[in-house]
C-alpha atoms as a PDB file:
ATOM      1  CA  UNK A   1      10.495  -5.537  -6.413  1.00  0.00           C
ATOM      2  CA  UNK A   2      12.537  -6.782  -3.236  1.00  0.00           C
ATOM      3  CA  UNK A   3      16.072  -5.235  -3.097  1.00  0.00           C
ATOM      4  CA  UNK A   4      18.484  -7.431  -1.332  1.00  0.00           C
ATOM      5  CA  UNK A   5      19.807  -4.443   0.416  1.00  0.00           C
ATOM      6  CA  UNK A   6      17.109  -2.887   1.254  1.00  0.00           C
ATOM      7  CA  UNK A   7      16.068  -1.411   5.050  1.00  0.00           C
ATOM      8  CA  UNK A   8      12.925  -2.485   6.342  1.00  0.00           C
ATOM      9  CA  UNK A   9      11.302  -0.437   9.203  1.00  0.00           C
ATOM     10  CA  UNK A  10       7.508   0.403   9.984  1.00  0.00           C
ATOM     11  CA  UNK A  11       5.656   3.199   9.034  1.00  0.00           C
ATOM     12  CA  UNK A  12       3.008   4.834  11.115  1.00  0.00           C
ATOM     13  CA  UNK A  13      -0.426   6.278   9.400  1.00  0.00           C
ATOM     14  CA  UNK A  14       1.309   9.689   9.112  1.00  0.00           C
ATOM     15  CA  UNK A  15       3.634   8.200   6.677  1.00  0.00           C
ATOM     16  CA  UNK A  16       1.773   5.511   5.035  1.00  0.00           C
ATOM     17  CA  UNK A  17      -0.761   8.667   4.003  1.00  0.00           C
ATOM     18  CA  UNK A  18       2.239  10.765   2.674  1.00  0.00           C
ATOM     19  CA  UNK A  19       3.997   7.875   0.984  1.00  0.00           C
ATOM     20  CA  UNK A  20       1.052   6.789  -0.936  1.00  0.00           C
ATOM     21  CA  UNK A  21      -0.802  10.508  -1.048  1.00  0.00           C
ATOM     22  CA  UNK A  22      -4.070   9.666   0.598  1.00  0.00           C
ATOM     23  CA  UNK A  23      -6.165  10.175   3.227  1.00  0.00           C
ATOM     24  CA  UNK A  24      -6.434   8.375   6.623  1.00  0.00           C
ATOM     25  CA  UNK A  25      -9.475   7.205   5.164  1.00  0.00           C
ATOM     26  CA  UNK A  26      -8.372   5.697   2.069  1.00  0.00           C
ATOM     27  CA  UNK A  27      -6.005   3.901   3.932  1.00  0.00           C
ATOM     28  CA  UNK A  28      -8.915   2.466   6.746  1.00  0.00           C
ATOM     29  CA  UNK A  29     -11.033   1.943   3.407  1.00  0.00           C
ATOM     30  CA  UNK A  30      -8.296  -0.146   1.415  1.00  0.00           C
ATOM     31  CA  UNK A  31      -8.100  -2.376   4.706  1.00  0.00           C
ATOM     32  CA  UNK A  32     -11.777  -2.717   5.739  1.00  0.00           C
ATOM     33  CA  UNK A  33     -13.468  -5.733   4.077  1.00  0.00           C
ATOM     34  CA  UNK A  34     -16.968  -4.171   4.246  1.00  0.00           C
ATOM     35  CA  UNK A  35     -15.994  -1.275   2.490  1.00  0.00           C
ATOM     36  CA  UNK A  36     -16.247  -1.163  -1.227  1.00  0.00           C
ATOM     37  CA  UNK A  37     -12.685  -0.039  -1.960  1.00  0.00           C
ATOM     38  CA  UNK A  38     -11.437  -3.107   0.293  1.00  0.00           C
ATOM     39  CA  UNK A  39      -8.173  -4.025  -1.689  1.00  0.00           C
ATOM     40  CA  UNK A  40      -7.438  -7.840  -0.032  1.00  0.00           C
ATOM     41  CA  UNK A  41      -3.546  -7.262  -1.344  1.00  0.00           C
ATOM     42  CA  UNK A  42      -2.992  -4.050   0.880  1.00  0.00           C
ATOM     43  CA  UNK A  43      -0.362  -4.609   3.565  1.00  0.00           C
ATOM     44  CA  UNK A  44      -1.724  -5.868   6.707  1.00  0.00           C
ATOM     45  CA  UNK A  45      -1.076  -3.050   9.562  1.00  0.00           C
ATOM     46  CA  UNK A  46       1.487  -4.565  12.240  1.00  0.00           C
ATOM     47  CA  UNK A  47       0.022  -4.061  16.027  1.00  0.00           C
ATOM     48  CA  UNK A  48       2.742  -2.339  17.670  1.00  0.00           C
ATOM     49  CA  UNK A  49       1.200  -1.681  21.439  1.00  0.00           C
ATOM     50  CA  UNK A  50      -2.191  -1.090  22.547  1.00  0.00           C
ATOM     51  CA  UNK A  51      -3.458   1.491  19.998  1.00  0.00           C
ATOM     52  CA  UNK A  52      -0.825   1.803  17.267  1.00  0.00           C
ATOM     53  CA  UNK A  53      -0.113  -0.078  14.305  1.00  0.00           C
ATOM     54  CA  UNK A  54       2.635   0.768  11.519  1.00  0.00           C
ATOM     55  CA  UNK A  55       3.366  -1.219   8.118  1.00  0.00           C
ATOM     56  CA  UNK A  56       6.151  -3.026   6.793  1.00  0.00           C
ATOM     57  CA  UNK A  57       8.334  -0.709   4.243  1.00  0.00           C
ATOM     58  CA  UNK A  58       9.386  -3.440   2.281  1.00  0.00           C
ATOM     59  CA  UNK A  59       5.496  -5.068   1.732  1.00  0.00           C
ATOM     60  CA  UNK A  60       4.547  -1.587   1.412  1.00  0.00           C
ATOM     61  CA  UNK A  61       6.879  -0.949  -2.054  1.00  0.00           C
ATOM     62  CA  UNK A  62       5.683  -4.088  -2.938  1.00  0.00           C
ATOM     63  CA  UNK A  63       2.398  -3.151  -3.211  1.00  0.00           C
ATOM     64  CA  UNK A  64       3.228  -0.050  -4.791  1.00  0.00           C
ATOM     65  CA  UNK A  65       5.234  -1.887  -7.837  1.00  0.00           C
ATOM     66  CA  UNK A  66       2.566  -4.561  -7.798  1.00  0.00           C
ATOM     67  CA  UNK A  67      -0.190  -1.441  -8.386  1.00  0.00           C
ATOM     68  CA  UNK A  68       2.218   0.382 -10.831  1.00  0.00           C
ATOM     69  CA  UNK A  69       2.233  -2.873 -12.996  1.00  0.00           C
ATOM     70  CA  UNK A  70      -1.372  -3.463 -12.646  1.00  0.00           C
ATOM     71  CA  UNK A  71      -2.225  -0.082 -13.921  1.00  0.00           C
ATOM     72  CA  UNK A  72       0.233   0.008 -16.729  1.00  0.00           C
ATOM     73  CA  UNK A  73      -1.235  -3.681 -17.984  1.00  0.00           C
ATOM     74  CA  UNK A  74      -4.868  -2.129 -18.128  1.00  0.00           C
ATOM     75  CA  UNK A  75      -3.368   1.336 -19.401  1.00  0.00           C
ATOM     76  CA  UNK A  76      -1.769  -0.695 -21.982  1.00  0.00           C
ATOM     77  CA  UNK A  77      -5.172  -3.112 -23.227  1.00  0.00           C
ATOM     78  CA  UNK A  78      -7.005   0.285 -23.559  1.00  0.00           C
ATOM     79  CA  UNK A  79      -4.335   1.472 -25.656  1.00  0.00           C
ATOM     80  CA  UNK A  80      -2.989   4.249 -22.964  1.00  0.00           C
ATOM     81  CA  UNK A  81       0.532   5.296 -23.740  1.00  0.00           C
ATOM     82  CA  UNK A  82       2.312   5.870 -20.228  1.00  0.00           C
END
């Protein structure tokens, strides 16, 4: 869910892994189309020089809410109270 109000800045790996509590890995997974946890509605990383890249906050929580809703629909057809 967008807030009007609400600050955008990037996040590096460091904090993309502590924001979502996951590994590196799981991260590099969710991005890499090969791989079989490739999730095509993760953020794309932003290249920020040479050899760093950081995500958008905002498309970040957006993905979050859009995974939270996802899992309580399916929680919800298997008859999973939340």
């Amino acid at each position: 869910m967008f807030v009007k109000n609400q600050v955008r800045h990037i996040l590096r790996l460091r904090c993309m892994c502590a924001k979502l509590a996951v590994s590196r890995g799981t991260v590099y997974s969710w991005m890499n189309p090969k791989s079989r946890y490739f999730d095509e509605s993760f953020p794309k990383p932003l290249r920020l020089g040479v050899k760093a890249v950081g995500w958008d906050s905002v498309a970040v929580e957006s993905w979050i809410d859009s995974r939270d809703t996802v899992s309580h629909s399916s929680c919800a057809s298997a008859g999973v109270q939340k």
